[in-house]
PDB file of N, CA and C in Angstrom:
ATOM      1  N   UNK A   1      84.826  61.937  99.950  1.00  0.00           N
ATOM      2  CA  UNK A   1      86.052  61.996 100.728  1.00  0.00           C
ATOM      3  C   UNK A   1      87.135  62.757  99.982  1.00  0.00           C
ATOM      4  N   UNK A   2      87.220  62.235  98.800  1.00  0.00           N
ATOM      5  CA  UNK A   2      88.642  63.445  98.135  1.00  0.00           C
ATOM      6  C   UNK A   2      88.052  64.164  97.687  1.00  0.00           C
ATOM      7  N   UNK A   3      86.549  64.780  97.752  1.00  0.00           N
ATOM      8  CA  UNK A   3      86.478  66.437  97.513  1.00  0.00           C
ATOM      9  C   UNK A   3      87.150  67.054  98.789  1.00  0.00           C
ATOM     10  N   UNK A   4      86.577  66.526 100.109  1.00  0.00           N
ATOM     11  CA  UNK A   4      86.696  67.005 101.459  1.00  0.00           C
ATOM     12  C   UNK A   4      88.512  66.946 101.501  1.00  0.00           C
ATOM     13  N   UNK A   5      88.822  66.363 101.039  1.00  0.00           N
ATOM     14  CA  UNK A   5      90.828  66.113 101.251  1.00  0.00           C
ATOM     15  C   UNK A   5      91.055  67.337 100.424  1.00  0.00           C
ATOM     16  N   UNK A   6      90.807  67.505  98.995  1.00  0.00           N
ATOM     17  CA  UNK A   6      91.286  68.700  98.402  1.00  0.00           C
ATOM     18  C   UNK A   6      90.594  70.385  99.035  1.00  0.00           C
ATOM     19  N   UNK A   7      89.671  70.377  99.581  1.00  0.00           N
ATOM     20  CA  UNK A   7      89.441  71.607  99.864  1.00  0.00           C
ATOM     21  C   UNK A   7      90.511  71.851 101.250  1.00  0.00           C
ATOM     22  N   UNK A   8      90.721  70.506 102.344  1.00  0.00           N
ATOM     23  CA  UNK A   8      91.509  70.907 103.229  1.00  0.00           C
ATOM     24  C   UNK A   8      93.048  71.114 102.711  1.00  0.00           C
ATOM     25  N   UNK A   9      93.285  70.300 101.823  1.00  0.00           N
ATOM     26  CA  UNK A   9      94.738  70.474 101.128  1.00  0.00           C
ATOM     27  C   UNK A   9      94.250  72.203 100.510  1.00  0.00           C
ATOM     28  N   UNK A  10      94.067  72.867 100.220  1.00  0.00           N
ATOM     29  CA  UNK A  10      93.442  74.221  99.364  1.00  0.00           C
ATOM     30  C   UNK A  10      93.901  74.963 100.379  1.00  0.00           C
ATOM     31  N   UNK A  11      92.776  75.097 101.483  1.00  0.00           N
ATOM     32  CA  UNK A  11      93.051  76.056 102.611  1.00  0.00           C
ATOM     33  C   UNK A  11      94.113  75.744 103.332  1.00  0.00           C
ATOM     34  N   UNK A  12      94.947  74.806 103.050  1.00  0.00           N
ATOM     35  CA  UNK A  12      96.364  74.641 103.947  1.00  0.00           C
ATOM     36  C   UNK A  12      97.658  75.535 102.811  1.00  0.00           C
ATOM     37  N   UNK A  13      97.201  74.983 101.882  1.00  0.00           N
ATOM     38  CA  UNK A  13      98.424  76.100 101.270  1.00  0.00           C
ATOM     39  C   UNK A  13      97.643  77.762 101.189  1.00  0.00           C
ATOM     40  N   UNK A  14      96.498  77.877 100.993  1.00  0.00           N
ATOM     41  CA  UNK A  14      96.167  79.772 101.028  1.00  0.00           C
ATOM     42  C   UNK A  14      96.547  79.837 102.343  1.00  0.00           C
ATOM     43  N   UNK A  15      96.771  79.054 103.697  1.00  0.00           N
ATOM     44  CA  UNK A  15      97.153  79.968 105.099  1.00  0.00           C
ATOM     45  C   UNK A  15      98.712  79.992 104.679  1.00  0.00           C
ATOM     46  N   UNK A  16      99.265  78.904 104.008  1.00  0.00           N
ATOM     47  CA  UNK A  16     100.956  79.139 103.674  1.00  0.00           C
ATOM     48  C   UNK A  16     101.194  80.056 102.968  1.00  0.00           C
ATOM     49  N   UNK A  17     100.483  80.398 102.207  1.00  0.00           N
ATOM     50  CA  UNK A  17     100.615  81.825 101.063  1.00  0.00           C
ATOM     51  C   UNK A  17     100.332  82.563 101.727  1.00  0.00           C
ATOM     52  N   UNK A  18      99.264  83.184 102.468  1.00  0.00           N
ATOM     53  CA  UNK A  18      99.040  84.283 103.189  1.00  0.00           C
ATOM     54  C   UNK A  18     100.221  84.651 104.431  1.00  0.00           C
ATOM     55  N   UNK A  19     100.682  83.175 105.142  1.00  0.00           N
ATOM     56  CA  UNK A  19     102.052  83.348 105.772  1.00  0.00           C
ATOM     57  C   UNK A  19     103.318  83.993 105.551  1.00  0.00           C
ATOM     58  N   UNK A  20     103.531  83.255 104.482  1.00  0.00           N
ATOM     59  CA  UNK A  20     104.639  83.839 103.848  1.00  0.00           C
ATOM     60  C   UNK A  20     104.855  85.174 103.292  1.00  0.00           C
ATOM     61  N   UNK A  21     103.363  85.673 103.170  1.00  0.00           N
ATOM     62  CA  UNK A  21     102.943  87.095 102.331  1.00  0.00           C
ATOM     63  C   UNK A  21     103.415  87.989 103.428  1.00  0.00           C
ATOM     64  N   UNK A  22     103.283  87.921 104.655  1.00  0.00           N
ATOM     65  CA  UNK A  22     103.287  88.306 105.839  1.00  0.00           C
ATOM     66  C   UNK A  22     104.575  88.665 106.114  1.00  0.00           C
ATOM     67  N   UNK A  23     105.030  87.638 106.111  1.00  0.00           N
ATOM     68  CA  UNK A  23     106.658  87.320 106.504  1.00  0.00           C
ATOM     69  C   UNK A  23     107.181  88.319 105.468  1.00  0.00           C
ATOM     70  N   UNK A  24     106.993  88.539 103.855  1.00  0.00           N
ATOM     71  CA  UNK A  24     107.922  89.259 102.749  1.00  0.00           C
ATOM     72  C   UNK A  24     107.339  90.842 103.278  1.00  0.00           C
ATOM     73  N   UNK A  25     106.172  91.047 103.436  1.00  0.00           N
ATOM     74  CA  UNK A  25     105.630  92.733 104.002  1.00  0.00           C
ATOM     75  C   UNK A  25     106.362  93.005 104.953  1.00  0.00           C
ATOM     76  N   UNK A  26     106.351  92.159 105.933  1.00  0.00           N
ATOM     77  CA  UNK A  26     107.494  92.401 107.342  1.00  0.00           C
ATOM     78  C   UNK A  26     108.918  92.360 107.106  1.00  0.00           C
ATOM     79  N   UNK A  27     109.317  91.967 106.120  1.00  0.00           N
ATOM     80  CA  UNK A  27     110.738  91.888 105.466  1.00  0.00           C
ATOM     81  C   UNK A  27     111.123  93.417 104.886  1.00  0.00           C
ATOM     82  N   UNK A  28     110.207  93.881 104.477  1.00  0.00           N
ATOM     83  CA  UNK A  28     109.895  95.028 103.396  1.00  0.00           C
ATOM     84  C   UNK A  28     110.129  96.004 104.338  1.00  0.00           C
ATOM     85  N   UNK A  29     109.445  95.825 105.068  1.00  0.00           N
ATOM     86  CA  UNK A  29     109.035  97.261 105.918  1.00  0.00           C
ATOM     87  C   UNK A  29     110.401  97.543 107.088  1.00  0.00           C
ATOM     88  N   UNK A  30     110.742  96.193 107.261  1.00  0.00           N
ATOM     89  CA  UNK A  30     112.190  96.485 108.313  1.00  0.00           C
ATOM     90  C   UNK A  30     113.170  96.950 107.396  1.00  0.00           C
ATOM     91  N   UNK A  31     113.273  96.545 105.567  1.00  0.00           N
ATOM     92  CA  UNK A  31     114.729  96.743 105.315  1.00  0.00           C
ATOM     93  C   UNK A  31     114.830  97.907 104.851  1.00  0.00           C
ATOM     94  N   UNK A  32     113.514  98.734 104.401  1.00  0.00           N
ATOM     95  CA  UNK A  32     112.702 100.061 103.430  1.00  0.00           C
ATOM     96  C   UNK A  32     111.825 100.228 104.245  1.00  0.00           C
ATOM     97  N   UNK A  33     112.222 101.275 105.097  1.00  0.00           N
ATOM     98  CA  UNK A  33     110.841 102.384 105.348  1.00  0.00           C
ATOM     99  C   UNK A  33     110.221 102.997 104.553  1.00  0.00           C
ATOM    100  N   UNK A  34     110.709 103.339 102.968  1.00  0.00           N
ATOM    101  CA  UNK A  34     109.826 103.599 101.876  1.00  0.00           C
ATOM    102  C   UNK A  34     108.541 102.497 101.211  1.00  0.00           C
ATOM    103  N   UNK A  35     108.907 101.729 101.832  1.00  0.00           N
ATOM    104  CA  UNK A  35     107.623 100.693 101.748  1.00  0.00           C
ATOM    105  C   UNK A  35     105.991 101.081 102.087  1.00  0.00           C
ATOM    106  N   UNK A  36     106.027 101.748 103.125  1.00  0.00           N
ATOM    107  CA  UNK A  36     105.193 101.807 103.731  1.00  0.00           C
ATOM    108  C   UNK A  36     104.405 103.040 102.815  1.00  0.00           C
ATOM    109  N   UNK A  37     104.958 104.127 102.596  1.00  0.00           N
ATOM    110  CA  UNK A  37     104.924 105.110 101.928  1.00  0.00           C
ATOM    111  C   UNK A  37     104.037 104.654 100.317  1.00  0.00           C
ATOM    112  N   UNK A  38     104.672 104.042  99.712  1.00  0.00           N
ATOM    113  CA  UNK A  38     104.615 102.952  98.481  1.00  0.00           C
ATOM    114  C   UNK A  38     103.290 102.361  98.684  1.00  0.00           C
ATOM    115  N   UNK A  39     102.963 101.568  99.511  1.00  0.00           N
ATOM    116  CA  UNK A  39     101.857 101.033  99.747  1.00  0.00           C
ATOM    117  C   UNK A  39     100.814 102.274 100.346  1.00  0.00           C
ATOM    118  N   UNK A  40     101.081 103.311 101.062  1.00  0.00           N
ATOM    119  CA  UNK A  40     100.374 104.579 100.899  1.00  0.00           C
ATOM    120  C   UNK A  40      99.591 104.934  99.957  1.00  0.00           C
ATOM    121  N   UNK A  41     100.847 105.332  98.853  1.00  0.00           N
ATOM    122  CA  UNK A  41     100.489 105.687  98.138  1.00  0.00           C
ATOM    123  C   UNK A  41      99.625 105.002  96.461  1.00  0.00           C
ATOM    124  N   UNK A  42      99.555 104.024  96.519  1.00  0.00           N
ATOM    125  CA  UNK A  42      99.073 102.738  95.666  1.00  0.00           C
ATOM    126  C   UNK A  42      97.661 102.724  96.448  1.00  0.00           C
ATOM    127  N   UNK A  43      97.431 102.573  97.832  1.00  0.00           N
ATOM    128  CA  UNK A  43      96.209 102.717  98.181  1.00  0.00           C
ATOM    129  C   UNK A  43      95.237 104.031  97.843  1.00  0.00           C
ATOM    130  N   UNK A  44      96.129 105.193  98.234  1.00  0.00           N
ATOM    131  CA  UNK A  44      95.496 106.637  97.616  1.00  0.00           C
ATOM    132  C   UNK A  44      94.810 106.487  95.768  1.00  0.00           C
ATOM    133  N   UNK A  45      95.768 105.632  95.424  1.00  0.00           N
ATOM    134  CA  UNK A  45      95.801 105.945  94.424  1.00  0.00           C
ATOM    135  C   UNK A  45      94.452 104.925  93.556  1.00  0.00           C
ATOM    136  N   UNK A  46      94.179 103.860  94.699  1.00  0.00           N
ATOM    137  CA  UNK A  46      92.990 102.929  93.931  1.00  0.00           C
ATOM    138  C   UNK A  46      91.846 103.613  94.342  1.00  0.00           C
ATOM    139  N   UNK A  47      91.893 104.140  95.477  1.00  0.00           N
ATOM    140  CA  UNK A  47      90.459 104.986  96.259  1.00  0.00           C
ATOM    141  C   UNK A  47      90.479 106.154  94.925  1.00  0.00           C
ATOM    142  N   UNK A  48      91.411 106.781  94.707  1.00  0.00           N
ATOM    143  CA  UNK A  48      91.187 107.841  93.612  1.00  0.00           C
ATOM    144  C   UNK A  48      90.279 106.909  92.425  1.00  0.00           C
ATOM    145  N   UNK A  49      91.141 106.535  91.956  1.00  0.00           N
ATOM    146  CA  UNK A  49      90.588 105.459  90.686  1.00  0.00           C
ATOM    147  C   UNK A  49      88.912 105.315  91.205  1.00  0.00           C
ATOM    148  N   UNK A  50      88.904 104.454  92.239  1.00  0.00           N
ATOM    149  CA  UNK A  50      87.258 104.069  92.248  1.00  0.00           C
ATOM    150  C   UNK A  50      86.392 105.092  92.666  1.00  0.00           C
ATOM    151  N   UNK A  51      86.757 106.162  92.978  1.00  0.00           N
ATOM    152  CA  UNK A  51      85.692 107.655  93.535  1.00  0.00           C
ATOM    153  C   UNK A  51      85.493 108.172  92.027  1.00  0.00           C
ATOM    154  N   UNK A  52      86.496 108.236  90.906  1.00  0.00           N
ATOM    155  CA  UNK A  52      86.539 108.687  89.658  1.00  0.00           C
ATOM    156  C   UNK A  52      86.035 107.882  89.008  1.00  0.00           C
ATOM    157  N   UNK A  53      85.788 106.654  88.852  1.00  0.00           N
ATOM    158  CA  UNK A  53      85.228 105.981  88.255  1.00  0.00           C
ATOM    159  C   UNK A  53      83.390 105.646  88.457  1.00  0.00           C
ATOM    160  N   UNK A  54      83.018 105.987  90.048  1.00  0.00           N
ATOM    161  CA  UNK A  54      82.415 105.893  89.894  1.00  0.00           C
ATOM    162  C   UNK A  54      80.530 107.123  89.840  1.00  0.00           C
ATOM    163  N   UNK A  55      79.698 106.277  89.741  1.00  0.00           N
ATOM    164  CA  UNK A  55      78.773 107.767  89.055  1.00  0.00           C
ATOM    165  C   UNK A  55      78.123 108.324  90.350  1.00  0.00           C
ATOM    166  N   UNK A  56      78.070 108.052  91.728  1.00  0.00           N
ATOM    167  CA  UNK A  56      77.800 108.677  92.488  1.00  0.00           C
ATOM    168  C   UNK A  56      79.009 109.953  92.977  1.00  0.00           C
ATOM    169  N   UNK A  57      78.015 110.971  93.442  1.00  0.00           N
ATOM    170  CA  UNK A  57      78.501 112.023  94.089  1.00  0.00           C
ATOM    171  C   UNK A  57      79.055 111.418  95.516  1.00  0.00           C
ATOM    172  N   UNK A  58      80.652 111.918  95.736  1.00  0.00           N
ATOM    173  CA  UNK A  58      81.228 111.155  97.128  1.00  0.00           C
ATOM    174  C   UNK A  58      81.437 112.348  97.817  1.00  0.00           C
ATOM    175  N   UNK A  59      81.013 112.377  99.155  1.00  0.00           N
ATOM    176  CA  UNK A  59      81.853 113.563  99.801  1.00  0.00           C
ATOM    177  C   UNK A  59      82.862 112.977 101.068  1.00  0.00           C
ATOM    178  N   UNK A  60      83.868 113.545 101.202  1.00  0.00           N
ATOM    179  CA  UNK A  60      84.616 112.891 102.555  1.00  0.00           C
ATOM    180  C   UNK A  60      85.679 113.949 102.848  1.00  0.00           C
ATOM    181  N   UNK A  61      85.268 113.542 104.152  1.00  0.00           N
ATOM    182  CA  UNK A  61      86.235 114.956 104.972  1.00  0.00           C
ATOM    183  C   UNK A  61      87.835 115.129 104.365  1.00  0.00           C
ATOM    184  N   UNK A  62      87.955 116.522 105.005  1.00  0.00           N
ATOM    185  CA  UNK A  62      89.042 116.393 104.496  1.00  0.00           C
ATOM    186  C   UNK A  62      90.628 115.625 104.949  1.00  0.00           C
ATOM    187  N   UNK A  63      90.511 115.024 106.076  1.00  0.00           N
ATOM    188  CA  UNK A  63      91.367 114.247 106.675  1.00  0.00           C
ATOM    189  C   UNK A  63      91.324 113.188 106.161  1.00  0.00           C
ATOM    190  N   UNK A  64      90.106 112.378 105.607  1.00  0.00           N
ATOM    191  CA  UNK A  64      90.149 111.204 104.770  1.00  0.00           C
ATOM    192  C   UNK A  64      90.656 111.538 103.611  1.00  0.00           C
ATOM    193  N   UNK A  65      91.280 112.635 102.683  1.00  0.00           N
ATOM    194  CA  UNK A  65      91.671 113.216 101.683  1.00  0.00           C
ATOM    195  C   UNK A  65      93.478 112.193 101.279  1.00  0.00           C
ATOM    196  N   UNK A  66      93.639 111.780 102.511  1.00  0.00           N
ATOM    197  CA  UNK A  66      94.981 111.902 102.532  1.00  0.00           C
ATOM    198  C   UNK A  66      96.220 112.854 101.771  1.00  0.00           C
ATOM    199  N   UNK A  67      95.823 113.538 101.982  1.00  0.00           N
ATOM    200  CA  UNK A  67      96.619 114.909 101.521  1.00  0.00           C
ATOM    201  C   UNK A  67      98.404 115.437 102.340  1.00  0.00           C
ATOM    202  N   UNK A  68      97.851 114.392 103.339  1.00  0.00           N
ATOM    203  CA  UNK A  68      99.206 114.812 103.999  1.00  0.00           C
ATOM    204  C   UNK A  68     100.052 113.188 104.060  1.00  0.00           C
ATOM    205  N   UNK A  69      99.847 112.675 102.884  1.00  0.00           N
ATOM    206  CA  UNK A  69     101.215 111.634 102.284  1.00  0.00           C
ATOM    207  C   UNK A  69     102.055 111.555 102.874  1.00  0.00           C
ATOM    208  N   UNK A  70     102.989 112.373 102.954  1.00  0.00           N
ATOM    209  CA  UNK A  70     104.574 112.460 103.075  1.00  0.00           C
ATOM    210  C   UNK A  70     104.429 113.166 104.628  1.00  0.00           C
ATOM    211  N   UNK A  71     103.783 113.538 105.388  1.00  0.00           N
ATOM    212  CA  UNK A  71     103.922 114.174 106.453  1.00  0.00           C
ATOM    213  C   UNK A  71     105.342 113.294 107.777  1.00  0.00           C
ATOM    214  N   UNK A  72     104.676 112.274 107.343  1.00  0.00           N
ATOM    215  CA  UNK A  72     105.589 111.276 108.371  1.00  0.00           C
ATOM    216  C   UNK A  72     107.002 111.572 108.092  1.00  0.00           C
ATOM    217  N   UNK A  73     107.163 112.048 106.697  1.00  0.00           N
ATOM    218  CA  UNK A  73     108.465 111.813 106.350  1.00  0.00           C
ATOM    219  C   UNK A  73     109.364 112.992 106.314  1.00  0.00           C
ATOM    220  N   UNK A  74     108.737 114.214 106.349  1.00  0.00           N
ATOM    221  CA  UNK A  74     108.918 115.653 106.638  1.00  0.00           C
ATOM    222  C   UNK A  74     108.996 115.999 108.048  1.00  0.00           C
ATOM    223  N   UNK A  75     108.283 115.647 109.052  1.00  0.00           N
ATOM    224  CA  UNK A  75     107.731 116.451 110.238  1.00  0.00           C
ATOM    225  C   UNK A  75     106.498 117.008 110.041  1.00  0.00           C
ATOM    226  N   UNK A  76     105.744 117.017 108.792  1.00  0.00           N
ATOM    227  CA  UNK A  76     104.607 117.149 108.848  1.00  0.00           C
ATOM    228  C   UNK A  76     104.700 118.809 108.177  1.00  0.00           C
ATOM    229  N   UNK A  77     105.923 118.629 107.357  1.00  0.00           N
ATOM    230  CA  UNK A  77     106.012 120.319 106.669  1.00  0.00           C
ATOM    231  C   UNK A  77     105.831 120.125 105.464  1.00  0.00           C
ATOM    232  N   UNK A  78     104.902 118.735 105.212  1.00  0.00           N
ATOM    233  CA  UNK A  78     104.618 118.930 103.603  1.00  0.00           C
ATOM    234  C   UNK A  78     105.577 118.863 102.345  1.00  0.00           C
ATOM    235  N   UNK A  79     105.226 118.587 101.030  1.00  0.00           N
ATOM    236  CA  UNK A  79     106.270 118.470 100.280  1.00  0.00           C
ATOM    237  C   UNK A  79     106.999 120.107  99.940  1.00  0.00           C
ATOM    238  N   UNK A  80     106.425 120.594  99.850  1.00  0.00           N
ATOM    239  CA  UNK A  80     106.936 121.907  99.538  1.00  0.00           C
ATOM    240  C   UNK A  80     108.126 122.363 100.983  1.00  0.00           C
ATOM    241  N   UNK A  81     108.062 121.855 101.852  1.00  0.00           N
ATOM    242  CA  UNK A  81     108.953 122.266 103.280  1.00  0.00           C
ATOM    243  C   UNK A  81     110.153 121.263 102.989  1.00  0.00           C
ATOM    244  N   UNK A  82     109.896 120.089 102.326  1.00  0.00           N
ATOM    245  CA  UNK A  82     111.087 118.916 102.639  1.00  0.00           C
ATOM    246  C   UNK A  82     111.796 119.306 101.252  1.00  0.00           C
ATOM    247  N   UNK A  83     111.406 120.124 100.163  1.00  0.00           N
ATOM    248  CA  UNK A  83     111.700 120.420  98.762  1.00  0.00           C
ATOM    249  C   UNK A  83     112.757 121.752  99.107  1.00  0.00           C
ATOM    250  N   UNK A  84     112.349 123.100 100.281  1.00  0.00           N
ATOM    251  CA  UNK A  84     112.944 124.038 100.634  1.00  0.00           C
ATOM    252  C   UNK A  84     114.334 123.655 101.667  1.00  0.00           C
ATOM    253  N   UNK A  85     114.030 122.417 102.520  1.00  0.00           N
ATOM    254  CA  UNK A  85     114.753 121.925 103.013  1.00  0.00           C
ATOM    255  C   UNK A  85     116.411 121.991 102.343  1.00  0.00           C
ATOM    256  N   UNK A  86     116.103 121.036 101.384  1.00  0.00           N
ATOM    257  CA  UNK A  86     116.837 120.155 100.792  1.00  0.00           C
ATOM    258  C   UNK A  86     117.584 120.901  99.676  1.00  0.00           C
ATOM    259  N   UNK A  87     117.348 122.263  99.503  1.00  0.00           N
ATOM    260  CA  UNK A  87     117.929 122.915  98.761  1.00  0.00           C
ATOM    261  C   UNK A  87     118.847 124.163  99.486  1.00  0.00           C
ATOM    262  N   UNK A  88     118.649 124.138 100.647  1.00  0.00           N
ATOM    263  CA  UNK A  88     119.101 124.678 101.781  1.00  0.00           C
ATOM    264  C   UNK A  88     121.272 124.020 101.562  1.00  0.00           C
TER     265      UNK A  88
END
């Protein structure tokens, strides 16, 4: 019986943690639209890590490349367009 009580006490606080996790991402993302970007780019950046790390040959298109990062944040003119921009 109190194994069965602590595993339900367990999974009642990981759904409160995962709640609340929810609630601070959705906090994030309404107060910083650079959030999203951030978490972009941290994801690019573990897929890099594990394709480099590991010993198979990977191939993937080039749209899975994510190469166009910042597009959302340009119009889709790339960093070099939002860099010419801005010196304008």
């Amino acid at each position: 019986m109190e194994k069965a009580e602590q595993d339900k006490q367990s999974i009642i606080i990981k759904a409160q943690a995962e709640a609340k996790s929810a609630e601070l991402i959705g906090a994030s993302i309404a107060n910083n639209p650079g959030f999203v970007q951030l978490r972009r780019l941290d994801t690019a950046r573990e897929i890099a890590h594990t394709i480099a790390e590991s010993s198979n040959q990977v191939y993937l298109p080039s749209d899975a490349l994510m190469l166009n990062l910042f597009a959302a944040l340009d119009g889709g003119r790339g960093a070099a367009g939002a860099a010419s921009k801005e010196m304008r």
